[in-house]
Protein backbone atom coordinates (compact mmCIF):
# COMPACT_ATOMS: atom_id res chain seq x y z
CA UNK A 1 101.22 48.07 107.86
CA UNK A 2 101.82 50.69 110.51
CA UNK A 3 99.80 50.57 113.71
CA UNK A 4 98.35 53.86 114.17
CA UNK A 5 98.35 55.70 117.79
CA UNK A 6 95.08 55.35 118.42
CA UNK A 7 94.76 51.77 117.85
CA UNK A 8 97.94 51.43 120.43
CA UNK A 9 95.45 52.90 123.13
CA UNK A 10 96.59 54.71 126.04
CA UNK A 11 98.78 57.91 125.60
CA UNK A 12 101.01 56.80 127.75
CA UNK A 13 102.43 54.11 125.70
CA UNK A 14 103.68 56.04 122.62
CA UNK A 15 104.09 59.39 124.32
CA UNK A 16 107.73 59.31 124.65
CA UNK A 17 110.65 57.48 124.41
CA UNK A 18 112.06 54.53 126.86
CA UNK A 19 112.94 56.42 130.02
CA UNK A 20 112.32 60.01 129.02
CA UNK A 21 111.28 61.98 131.40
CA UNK A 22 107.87 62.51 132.51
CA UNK A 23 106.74 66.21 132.04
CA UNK A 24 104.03 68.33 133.42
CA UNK A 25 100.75 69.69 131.67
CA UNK A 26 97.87 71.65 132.48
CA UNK A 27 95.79 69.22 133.62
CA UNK A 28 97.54 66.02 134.98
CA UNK A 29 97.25 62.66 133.98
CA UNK A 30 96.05 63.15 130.33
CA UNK A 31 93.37 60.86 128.72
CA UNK A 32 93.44 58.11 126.25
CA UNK A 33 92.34 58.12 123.08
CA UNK A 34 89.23 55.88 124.27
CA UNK A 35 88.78 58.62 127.33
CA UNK A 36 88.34 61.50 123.98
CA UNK A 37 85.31 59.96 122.09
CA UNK A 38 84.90 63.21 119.92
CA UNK A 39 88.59 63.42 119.30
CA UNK A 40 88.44 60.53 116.57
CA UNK A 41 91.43 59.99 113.74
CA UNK A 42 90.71 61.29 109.96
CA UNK A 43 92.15 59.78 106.99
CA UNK A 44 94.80 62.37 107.09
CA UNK A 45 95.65 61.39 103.50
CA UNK A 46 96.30 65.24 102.77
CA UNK A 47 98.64 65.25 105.32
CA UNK A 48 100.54 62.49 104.29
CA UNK A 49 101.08 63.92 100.89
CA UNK A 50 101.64 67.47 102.44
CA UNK A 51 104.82 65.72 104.09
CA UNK A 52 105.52 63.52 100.91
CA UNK A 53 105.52 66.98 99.01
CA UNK A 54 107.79 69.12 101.27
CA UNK A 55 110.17 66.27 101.58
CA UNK A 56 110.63 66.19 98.20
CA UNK A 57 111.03 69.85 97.68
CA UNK A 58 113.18 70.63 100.25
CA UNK A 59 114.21 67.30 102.19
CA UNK A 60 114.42 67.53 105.94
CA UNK A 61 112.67 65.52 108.78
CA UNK A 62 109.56 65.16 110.97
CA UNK A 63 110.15 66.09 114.40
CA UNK A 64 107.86 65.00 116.88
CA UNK A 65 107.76 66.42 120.54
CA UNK A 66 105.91 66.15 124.05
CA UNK A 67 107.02 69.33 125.34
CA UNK A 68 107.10 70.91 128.26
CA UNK A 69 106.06 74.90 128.17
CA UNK A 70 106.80 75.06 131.39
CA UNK A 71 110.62 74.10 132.07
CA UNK A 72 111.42 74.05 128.26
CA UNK A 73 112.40 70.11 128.11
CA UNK A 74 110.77 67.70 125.20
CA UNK A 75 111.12 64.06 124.79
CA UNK A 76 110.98 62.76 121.25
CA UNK A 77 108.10 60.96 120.33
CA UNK A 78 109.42 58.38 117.24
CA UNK A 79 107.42 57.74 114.45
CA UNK A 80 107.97 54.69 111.89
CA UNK A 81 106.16 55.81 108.50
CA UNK A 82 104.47 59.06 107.06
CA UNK A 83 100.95 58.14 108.13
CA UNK A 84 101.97 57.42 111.99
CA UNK A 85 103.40 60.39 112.01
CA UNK A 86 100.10 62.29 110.83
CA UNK A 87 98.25 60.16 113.00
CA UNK A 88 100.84 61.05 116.36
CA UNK A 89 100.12 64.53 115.79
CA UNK A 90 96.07 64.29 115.54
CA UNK A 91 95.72 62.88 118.69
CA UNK A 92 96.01 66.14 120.40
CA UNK A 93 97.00 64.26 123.72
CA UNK A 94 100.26 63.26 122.41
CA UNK A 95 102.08 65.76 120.68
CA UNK A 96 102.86 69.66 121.53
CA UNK A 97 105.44 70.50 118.96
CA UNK A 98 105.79 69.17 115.15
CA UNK A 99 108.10 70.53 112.76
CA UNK A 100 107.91 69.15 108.98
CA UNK A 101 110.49 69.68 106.21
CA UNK A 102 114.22 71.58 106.49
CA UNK A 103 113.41 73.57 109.66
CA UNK A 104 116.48 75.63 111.56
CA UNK A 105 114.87 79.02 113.33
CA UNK A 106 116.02 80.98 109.83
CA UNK A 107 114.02 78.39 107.82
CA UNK A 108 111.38 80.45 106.14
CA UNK A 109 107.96 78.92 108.05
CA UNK A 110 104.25 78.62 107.86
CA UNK A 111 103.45 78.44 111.61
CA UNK A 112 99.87 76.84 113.20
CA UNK A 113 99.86 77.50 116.82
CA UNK A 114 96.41 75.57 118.12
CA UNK A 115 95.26 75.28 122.02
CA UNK A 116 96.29 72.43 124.46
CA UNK A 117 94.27 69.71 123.62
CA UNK A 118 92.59 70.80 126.98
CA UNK A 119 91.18 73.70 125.31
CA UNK A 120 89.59 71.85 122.60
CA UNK A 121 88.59 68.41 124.19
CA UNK A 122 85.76 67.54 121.96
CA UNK A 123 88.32 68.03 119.15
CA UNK A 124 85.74 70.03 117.16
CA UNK A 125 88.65 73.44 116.43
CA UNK A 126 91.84 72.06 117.22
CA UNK A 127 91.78 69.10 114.98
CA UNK A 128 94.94 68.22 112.99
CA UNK A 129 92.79 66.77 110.18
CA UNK A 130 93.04 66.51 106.14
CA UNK A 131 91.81 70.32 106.40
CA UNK A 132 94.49 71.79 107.93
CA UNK A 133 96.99 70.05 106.05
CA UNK A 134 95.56 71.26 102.53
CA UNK A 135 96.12 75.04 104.39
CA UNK A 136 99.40 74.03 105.03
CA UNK A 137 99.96 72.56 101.43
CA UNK A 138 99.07 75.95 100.23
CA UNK A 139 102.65 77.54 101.59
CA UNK A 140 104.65 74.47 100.41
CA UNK A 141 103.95 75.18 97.01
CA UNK A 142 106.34 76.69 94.43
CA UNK A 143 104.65 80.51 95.15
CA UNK A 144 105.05 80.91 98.84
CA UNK A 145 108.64 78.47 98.95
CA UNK A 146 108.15 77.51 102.72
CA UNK A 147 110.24 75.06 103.36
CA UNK A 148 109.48 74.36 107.13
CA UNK A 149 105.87 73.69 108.31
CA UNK A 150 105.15 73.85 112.22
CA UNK A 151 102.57 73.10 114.52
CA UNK A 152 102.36 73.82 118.44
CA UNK A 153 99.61 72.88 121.16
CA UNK A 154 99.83 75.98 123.63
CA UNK A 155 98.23 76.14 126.81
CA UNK A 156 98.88 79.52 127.44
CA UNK A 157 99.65 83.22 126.06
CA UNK A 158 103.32 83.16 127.45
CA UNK A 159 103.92 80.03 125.41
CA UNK A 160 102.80 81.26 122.24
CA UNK A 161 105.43 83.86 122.90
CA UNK A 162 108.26 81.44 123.70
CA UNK A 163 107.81 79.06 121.20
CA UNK A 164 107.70 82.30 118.61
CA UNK A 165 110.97 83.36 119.98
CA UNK A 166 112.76 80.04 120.90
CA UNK A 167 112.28 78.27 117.29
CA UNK A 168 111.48 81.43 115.12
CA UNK A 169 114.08 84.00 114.25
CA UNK A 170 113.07 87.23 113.11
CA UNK A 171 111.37 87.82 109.39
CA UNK A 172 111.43 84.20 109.05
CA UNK A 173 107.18 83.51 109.53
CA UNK A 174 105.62 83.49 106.17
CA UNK A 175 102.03 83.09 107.45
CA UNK A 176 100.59 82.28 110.95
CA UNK A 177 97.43 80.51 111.90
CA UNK A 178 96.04 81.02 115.94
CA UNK A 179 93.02 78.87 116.41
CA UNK A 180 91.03 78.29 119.28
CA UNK A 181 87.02 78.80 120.49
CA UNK A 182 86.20 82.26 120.36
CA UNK A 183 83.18 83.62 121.37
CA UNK A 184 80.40 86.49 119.87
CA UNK A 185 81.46 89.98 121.78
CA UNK A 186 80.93 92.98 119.63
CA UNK A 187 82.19 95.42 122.15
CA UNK A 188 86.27 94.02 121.47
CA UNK A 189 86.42 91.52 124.55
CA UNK A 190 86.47 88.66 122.71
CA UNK A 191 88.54 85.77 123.63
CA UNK A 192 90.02 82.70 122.27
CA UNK A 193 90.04 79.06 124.33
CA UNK A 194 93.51 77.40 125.12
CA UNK A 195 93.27 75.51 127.77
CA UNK A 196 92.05 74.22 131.03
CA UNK A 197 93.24 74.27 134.17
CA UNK A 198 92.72 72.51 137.84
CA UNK A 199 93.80 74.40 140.84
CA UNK A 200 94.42 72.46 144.28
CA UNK A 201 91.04 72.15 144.98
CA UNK A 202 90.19 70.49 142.49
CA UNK A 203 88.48 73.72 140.64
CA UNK A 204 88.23 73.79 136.53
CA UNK A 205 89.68 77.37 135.45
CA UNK A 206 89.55 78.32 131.96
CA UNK A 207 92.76 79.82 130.16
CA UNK A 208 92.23 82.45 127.43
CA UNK A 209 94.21 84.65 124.74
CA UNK A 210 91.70 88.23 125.63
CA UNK A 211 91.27 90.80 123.25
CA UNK A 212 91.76 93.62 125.45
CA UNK A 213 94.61 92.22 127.17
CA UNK A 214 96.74 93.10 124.13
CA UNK A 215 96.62 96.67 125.26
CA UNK A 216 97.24 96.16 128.94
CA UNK A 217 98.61 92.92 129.61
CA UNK A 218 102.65 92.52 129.28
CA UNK A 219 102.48 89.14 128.35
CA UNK A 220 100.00 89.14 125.90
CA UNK A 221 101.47 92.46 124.39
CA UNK A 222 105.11 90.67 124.37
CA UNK A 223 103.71 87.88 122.67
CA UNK A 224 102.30 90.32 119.64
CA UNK A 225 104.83 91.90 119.20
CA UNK A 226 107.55 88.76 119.06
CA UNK A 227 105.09 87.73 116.12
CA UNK A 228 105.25 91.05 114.45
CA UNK A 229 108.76 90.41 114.43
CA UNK A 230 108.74 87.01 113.77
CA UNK A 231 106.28 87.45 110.16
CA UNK A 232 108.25 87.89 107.23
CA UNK A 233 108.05 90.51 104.53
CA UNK A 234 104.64 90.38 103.38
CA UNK A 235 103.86 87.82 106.28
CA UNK A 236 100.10 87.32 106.71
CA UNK A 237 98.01 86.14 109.94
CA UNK A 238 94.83 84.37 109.90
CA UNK A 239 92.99 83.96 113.32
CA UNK A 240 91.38 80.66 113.14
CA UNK A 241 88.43 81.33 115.71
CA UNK A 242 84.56 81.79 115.69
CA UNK A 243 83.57 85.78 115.74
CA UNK A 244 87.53 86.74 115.46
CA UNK A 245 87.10 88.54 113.18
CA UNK A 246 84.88 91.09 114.69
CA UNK A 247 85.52 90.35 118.39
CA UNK A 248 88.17 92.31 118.81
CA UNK A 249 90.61 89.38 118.52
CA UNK A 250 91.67 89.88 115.09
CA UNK A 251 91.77 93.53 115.74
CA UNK A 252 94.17 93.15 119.36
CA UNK A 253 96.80 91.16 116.50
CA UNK A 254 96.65 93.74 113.65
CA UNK A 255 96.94 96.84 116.32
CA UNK A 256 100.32 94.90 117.44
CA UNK A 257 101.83 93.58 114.46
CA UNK A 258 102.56 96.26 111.96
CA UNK A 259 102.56 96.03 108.26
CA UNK A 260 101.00 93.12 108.14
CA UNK A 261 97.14 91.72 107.00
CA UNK A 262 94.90 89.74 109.16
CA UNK A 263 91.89 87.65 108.67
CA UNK A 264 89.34 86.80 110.81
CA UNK A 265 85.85 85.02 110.34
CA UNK A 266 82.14 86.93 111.31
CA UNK A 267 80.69 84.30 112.28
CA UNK A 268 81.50 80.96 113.90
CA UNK A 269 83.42 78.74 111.38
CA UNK A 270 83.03 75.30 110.40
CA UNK A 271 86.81 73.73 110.68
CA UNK A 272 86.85 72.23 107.28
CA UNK A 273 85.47 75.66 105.57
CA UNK A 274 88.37 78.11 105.35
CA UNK A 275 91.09 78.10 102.41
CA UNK A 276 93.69 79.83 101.43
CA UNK A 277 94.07 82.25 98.12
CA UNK A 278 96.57 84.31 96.21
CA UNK A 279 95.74 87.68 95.11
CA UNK A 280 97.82 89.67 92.77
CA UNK A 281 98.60 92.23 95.36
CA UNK A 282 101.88 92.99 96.66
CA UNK A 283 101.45 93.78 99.95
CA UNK A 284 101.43 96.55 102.54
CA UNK A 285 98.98 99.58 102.09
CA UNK A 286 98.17 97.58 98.31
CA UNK A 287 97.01 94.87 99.48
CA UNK A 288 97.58 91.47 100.90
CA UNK A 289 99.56 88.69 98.82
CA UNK A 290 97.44 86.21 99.89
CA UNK A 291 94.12 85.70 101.92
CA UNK A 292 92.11 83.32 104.12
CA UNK A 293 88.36 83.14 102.57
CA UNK A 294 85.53 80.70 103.49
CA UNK A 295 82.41 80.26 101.80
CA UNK A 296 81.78 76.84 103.30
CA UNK A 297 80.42 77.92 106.82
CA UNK A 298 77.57 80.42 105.82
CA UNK A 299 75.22 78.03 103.75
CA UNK A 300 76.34 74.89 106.35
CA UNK A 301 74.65 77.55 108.89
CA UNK A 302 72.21 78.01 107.04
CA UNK A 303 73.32 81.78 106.29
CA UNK A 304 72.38 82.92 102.85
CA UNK A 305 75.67 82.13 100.59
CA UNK A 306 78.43 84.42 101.08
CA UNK A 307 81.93 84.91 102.11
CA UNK A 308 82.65 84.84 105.89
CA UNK A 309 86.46 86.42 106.34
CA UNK A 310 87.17 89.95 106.70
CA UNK A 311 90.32 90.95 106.56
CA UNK A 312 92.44 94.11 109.08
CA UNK A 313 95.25 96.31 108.37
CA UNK A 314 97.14 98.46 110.75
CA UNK A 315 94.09 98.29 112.98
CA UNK A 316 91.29 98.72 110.36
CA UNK A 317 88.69 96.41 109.45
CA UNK A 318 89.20 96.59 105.23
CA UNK A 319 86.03 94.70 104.50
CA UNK A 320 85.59 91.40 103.09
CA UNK A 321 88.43 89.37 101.54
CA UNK A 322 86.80 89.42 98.00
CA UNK A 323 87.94 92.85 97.07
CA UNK A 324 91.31 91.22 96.66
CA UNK A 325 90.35 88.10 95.39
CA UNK A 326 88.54 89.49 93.06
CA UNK A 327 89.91 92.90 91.75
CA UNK A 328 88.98 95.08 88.39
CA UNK A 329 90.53 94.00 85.28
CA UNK A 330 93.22 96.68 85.52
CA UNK A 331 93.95 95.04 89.23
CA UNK A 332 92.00 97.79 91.33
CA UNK A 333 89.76 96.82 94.40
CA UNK A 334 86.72 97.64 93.08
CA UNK A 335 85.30 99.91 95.76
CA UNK A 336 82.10 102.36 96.16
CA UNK A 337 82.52 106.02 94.19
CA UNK A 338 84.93 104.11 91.12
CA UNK A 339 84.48 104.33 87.66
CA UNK A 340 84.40 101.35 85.31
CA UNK A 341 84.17 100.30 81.93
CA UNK A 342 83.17 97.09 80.53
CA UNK A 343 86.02 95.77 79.12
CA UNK A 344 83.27 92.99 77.33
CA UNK A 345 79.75 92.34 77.41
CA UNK A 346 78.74 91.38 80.91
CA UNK A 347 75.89 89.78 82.12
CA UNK A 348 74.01 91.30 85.53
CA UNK A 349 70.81 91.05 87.43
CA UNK A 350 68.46 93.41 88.05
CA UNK A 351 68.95 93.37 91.64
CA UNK A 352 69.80 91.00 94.40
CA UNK A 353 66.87 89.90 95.36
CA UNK A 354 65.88 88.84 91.53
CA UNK A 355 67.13 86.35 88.85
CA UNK A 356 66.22 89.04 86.07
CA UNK A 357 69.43 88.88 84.17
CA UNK A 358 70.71 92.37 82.06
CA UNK A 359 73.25 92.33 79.48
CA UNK A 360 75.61 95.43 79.93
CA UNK A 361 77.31 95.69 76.61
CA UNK A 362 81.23 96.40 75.97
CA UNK A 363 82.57 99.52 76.93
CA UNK A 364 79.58 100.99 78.84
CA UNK A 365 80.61 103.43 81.75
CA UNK A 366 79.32 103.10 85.00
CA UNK A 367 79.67 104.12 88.60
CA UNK A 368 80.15 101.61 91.11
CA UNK A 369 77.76 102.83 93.73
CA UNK A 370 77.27 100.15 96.44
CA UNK A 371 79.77 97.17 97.37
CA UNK A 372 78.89 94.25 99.66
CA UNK A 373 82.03 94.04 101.22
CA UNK A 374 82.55 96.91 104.19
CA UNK A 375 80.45 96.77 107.64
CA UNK A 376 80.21 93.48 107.73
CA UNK A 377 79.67 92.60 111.19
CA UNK A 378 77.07 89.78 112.07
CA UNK A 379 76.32 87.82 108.82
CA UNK A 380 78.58 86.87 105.49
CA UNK A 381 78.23 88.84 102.36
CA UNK A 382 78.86 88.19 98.83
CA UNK A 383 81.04 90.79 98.05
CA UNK A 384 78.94 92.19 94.58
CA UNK A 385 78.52 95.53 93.55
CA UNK A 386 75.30 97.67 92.28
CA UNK A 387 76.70 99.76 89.13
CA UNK A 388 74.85 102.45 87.52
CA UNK A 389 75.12 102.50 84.29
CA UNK A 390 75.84 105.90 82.29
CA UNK A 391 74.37 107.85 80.68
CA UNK A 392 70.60 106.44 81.49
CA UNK A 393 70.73 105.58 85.03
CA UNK A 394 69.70 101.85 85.20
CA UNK A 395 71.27 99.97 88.18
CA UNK A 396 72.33 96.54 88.21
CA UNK A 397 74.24 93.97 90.56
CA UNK A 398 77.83 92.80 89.28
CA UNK A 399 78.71 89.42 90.98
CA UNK A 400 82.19 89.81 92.44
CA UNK A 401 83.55 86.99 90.48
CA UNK A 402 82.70 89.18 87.10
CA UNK A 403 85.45 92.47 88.43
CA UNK A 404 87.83 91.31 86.05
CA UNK A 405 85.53 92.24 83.42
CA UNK A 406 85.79 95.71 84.57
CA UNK A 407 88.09 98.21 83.93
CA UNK A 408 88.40 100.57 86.96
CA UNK A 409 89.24 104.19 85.27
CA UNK A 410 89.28 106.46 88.63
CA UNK A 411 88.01 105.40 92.38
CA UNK A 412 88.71 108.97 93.69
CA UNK A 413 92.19 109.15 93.38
């Protein structure tokens, strides 16, 4: 059996090679895994079968690194079976860089870019866990044909950008993931947590990505924009940080990446509650190709139900997620002002706040005349729609998972 790191004890031990040099980090000296109670080890049995699957896709290696942001130099940190590997790379003190599968800068790459461990020292954000790695399973399948899977511990904004240039060649980034605490600003200054700091005197100093420092600040500008070029063709972002979605976080990314979606959560998100989804969109102005959604975190606190990602484009919030995961029949969003048929008989309630269930027969028109999906700012949503029905007026709600019953004849076209 293979003794995991955090049965080994101190980081020290297994965090690099015989006689590798010792490198710097943002706070010096960094703790054991008995000095990180909150930081514990999860099964990680996803993320042995994530690198189980990609290996036998596309073959490759694991490549585990204590890196240096500063000076550039890493020291290989060895690893004897699939499950020390996983377990190397949760404890966040150990491990800054980790590259699984065939990975060369052209390899086509799902990227996770998570804060210095820090940033994130009661482990509750920055976990690698069994959650990530079913995210990360998501790109290695058949569909998305990533072949490389990375993650980085950053400590700061200029090494998100160099890691995105150094090991990332253009059009290469399939989908990225930024985590890291963010905090509830509704006037765009959010921020997102990625490390901590100790000046001479001994003084604590936070490091943050800003919102507003994507406008202003060179750095944090540079760094955008060596992601915008980094994302592929259809290459989606998902900001993996409480509020980011309406904080102005997720908003600073999709102002500075271009054609490209981005998803950010409303509220603050449980770590094991967001997945990812296709959608049979194309991309671009249609649509993304895939999305982050999350209907974990509302009811856990103690929202009513309801999805909790909204998705941006070109610098737009475009509403909830849903509209894409759950599009008419004929593969239109289904938005407020279109015109449906029932392609069968569905079945409705009277309204939201009622169980009174109405049968809409086949081929009844209607006009979709409120969605649950746009202005979402504070709370989730479910994403339904109230239809009235033609010619006598009645009103009903449509559960979102029911659009594909719908057949969406004009939405103003």
């Amino acid at each position: 059996l293979a003794v995991s790191a955090w049965a080994r004890g101190g980081a020290g031990l297994v965090a690099s090679p015989s006689g590798a040099t010792q490198l710097s980090h943002p706070i010096q000296g960094r703790p054991s895994a008995a000095d990180m109670p909150f930081n514990p080890m999860p099964p990680l049995d996803l993320c042995v079968h994530m690198f189980r699957g990609l290996f036998e896709r596309v073959g490759g290696d694991i490549k585990l690194e204590d890196f240096d942001f500063v000076t550039g130099k890493a020291a290989v940190v060895p690893w004897r079976t699939l499950r020390e590997a996983a377990e190397l790379v949760s404890n966040s003190t150990l491990i800054e860089r980790a590259s699984i599968g065939a990975c060369t800068p052209g390899a086509l790459t799902g990227v996770w870019i998570y804060p210095d461990w820090s940033g994130d020292m009661m482990g509750d954000v920055g976990r690698f866990s069994d959650s990530v790695c079913k995210r990360m399973s998501f790109f290695t399948d058949i569909r998305n044909k990533v072949g490389c899977i990375t993650f980085y511990r950053v400590p700061t904004v200029k090494a998100m950008g160099m890691v995105l240039e150094r090991f990332h060649a253009p059009g290469t980034v399939s989908h990225a993931v930024i985590c890291g605490h963010g905090k509830d600003f509704k006037d765009g200054n959010g921020t997102l947590a990625l490390s901590l700091e100790v000046d001479d005197d001994d003084n604590d100093h936070e490091v943050f990505l800003y919102a507003k420092d994507g406008y202003a600040n060179t750095t944090t500008s540079a760094m955008v924009a060596t992601l915008g070029d980094r994302l592929a063709d259809n290459g989606t972002l998902t900001i993996l940080s409480c509020w980011g979605g309406t904080n102005g976080v997720a908003k600073m990314f999709s102002d500075g990446i271009g054609d490209h979606w981005v998803f950010g959560g409303v509220i603050s998100l449980h770590p094991k509650g967001m997945v990812m989804a296709h959608t049979e969109f194309v991309g671009g102005a249609d649509g993304p190709v895939r999305v982050a959604t999350d209907t974990f975190s509302a009811p856990f606190l103690k929202f009513p139900p309801g999805e909790a990602i909204v998705a941006w484009y070109k610098g737009q919030n475009m509403g909830l997620v849903t509209q894409w995961m759950y599009p008419s029949r004929n593969g239109k969003v289904v938005r407020r002002g279109c015109h449906v048929v029932t392609a069968q008989e569905i079945v409705t309630v009277e309204r939201a706040s009622t169980a009174k269930q109405v049968a809409i027969a086949p081929r009844t028109q209607g006009i979709v005349r409120e969605t649950f999906t746009d202005g979402v700012a504070d709370d989730p949503q479910t994403g339904d729609a109230i239809v009235e029905w033609l010619p006598n007026g009645t009103r009903s709600l449509v559960a979102a998972k029911d659009f594909g019953e719908l057949v969406a004849t004009s939405c103003g076209e």
